[in-house]
Protein backbone atom coordinates (compact mmCIF):
# COMPACT_ATOMS: atom_id res chain seq x y z
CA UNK A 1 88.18 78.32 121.12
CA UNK A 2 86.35 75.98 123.62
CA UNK A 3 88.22 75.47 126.97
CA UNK A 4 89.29 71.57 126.80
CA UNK A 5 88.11 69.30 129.56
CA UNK A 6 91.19 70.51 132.33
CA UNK A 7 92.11 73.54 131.00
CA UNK A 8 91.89 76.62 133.01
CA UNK A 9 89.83 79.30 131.71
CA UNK A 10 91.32 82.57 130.75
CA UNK A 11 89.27 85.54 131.21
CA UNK A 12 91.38 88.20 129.31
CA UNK A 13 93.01 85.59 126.91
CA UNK A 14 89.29 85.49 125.72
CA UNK A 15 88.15 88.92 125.47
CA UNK A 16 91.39 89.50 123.82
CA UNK A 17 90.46 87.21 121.11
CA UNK A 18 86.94 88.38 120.85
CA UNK A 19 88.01 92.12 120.47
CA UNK A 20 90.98 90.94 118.06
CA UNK A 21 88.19 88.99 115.66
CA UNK A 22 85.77 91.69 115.88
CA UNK A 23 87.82 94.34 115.05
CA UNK A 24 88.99 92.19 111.89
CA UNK A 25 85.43 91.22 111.24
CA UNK A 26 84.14 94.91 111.45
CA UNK A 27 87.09 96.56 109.39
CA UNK A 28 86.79 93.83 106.41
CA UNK A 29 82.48 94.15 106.73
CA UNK A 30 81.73 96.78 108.39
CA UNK A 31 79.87 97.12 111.66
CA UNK A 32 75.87 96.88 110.29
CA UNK A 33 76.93 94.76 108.09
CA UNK A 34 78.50 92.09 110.40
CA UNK A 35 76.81 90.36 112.38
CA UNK A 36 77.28 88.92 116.15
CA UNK A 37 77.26 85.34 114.37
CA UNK A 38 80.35 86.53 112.10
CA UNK A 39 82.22 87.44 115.82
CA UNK A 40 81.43 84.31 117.14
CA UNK A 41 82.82 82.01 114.20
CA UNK A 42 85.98 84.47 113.80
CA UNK A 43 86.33 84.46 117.77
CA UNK A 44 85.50 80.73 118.55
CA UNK A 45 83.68 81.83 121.54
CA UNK A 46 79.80 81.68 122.19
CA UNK A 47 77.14 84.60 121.57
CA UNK A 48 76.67 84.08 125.40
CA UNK A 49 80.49 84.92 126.30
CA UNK A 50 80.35 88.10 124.08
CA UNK A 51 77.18 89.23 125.47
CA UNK A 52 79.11 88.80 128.93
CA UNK A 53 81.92 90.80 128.11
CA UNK A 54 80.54 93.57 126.43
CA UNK A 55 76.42 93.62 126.78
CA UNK A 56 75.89 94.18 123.05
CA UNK A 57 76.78 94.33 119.84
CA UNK A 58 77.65 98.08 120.51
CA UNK A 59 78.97 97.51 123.47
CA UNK A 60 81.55 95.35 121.47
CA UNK A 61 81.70 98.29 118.84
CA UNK A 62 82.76 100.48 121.43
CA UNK A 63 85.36 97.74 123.23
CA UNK A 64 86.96 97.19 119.58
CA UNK A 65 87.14 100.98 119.41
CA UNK A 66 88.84 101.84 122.50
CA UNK A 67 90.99 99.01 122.37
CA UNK A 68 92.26 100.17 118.78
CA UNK A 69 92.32 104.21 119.72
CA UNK A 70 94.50 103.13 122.42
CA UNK A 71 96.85 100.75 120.27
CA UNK A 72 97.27 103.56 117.85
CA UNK A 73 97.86 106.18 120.26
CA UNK A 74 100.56 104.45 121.76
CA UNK A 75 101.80 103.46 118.17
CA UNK A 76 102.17 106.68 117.46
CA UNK A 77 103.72 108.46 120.96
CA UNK A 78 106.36 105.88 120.61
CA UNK A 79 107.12 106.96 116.62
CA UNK A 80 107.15 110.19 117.81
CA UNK A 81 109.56 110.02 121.01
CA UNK A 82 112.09 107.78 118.88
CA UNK A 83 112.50 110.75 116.15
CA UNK A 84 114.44 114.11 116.33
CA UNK A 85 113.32 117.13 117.91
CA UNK A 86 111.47 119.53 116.35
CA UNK A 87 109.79 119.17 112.61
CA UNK A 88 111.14 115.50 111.96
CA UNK A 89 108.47 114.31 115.20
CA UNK A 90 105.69 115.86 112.83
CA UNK A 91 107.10 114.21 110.48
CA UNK A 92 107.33 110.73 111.93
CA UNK A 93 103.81 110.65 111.80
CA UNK A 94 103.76 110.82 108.19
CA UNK A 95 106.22 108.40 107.77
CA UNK A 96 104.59 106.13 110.03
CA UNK A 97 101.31 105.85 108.37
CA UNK A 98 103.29 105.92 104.63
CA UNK A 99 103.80 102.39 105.71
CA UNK A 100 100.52 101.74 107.07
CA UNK A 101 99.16 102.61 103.87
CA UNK A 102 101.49 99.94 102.18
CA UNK A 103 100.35 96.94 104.90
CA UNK A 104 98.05 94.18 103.58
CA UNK A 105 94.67 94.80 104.07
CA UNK A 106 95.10 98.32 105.00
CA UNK A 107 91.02 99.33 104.62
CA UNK A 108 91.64 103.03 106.49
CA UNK A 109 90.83 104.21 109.76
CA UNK A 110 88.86 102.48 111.98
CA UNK A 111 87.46 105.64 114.11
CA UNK A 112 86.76 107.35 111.22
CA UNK A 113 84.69 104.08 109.16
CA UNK A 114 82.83 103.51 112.71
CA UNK A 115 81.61 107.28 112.65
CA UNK A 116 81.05 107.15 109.36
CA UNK A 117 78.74 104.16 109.66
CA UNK A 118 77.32 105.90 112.29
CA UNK A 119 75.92 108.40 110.53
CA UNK A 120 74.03 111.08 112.67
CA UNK A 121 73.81 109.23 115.87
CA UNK A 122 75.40 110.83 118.79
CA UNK A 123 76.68 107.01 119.60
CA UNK A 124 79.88 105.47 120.67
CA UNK A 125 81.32 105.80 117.13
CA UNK A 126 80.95 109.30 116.85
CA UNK A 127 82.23 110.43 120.34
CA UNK A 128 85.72 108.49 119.89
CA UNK A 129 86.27 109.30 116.51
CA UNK A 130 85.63 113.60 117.83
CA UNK A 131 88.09 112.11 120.74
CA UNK A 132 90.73 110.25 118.38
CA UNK A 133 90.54 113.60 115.87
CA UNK A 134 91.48 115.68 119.41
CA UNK A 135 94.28 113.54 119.87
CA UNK A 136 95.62 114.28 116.83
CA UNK A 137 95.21 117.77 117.38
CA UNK A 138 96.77 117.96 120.66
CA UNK A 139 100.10 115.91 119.47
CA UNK A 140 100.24 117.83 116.63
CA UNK A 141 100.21 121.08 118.65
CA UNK A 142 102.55 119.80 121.07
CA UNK A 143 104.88 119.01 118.51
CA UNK A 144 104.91 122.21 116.58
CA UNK A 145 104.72 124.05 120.24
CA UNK A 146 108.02 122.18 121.37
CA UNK A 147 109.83 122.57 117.25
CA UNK A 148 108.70 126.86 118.19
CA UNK A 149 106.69 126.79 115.18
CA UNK A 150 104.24 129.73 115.05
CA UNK A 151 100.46 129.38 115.05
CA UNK A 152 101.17 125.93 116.32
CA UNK A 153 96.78 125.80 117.04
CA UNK A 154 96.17 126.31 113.38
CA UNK A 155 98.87 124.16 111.77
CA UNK A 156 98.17 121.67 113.76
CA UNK A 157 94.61 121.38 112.35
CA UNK A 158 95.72 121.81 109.17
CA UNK A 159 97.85 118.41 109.67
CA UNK A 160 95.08 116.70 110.61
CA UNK A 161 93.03 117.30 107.30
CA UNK A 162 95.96 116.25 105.49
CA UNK A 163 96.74 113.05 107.58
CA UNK A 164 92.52 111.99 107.90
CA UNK A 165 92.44 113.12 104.03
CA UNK A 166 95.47 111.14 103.26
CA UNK A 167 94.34 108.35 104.88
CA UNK A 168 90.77 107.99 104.26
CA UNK A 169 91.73 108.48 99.83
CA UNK A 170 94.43 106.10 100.17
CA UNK A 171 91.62 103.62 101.75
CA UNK A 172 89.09 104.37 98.76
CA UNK A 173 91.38 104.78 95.73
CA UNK A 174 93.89 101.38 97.49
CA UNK A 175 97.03 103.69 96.69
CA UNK A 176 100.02 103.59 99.41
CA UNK A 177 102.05 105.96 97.76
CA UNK A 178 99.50 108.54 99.25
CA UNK A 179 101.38 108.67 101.96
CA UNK A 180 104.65 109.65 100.77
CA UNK A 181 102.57 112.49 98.62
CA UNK A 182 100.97 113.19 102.22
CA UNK A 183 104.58 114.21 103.62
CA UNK A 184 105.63 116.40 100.93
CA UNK A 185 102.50 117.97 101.83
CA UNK A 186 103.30 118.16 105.05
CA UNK A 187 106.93 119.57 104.25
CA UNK A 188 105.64 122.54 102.39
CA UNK A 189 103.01 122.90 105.31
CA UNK A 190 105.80 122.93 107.48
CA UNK A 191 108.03 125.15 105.42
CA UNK A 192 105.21 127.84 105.43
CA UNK A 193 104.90 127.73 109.05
């Protein structure tokens, strides 16, 4: 919104909005699809403010990105740290995105659509989606290290094809009770390991 006549001007108040209404505009549209002009009426803030915040239209893709890696990330340490030791951490995560796959306008991950989108390029996309897929990999292997689970390297990756899988058919097909299917996955996974 416009900064009344008086009113001091908030600096982070408004790139906080303009990353919130991008990241809404690009999930719901998609990133070539939307346009800067979309980001400005769902922001309320001028072309000329976004271009100062963030350069371009990819520097905005890769603001929204970040901003929403590190949101989840936390999302999920904080799932983790508040469930039992050993297999019921791995199994937070599960739990966690069960419900994320039952929000309103769940439409999947947003690393993963950006990269996607991205196609080939060696962009922005691409490099935090290979980033975001590492983090999984690393919590997942620090989980299983600290439950003493054995082969905790190639378990680990196996839980992330089953969460990304999980996540990205639940997105297509619109069916949250992929996720509860996803942890009884996951609990034979675990069983075996």
């Amino acid at each position: 919104m416009p900064v009344k006549a008086g009113e001091r001007l908030d600096p982070e108040a408004t790139k906080a909005r303009i990353l919130a209404a991008a990241a809404d505009v690009f999930i719901r549209r998609g990133i070539h699809a939307a346009g800067i002009n979309d980001v400005v009426e769902a922001a309320g803030a001028s072309k000329l403010t976004i271009y100062k915040n963030f350069g371009s239209k990819e520097g905005l893709v890769e603001a929204v990105l970040i901003d929403r890696t590190q949101r989840v990330r936390a999302w999920y340490n904080h799932a983790v740290e508040q469930a039992d030791p050993g297999r019921e951490r791995v199994l937070a995560v599960f739990d966690l995105v069960a419900g994320w796959y039952a929000e309103a306008g769940f439409h999947g991950c947003a690393m993963m659509n950006a990269a996607t989108e991205d196609r080939s390029r060696d962009g922005a996309p691409r490099r935090l989606a290979q980033e975001h897929l590492a983090f999984y990999r690393d919590l997942f292997r620090r989980l299983l290290s600290e439950a003493g689970f054995r082969d905790p390297e190639t378990t680990a990756r196996q839980l992330v094809v089953v969460l990304e899988g999980a996540t990205l058919i639940s997105a297509i097909d619109r069916d949250p009770g992929l996720g509860a299917e996803a942890r009884v996955i996951v609990e034979t996974l675990l069983d075996a390991a």
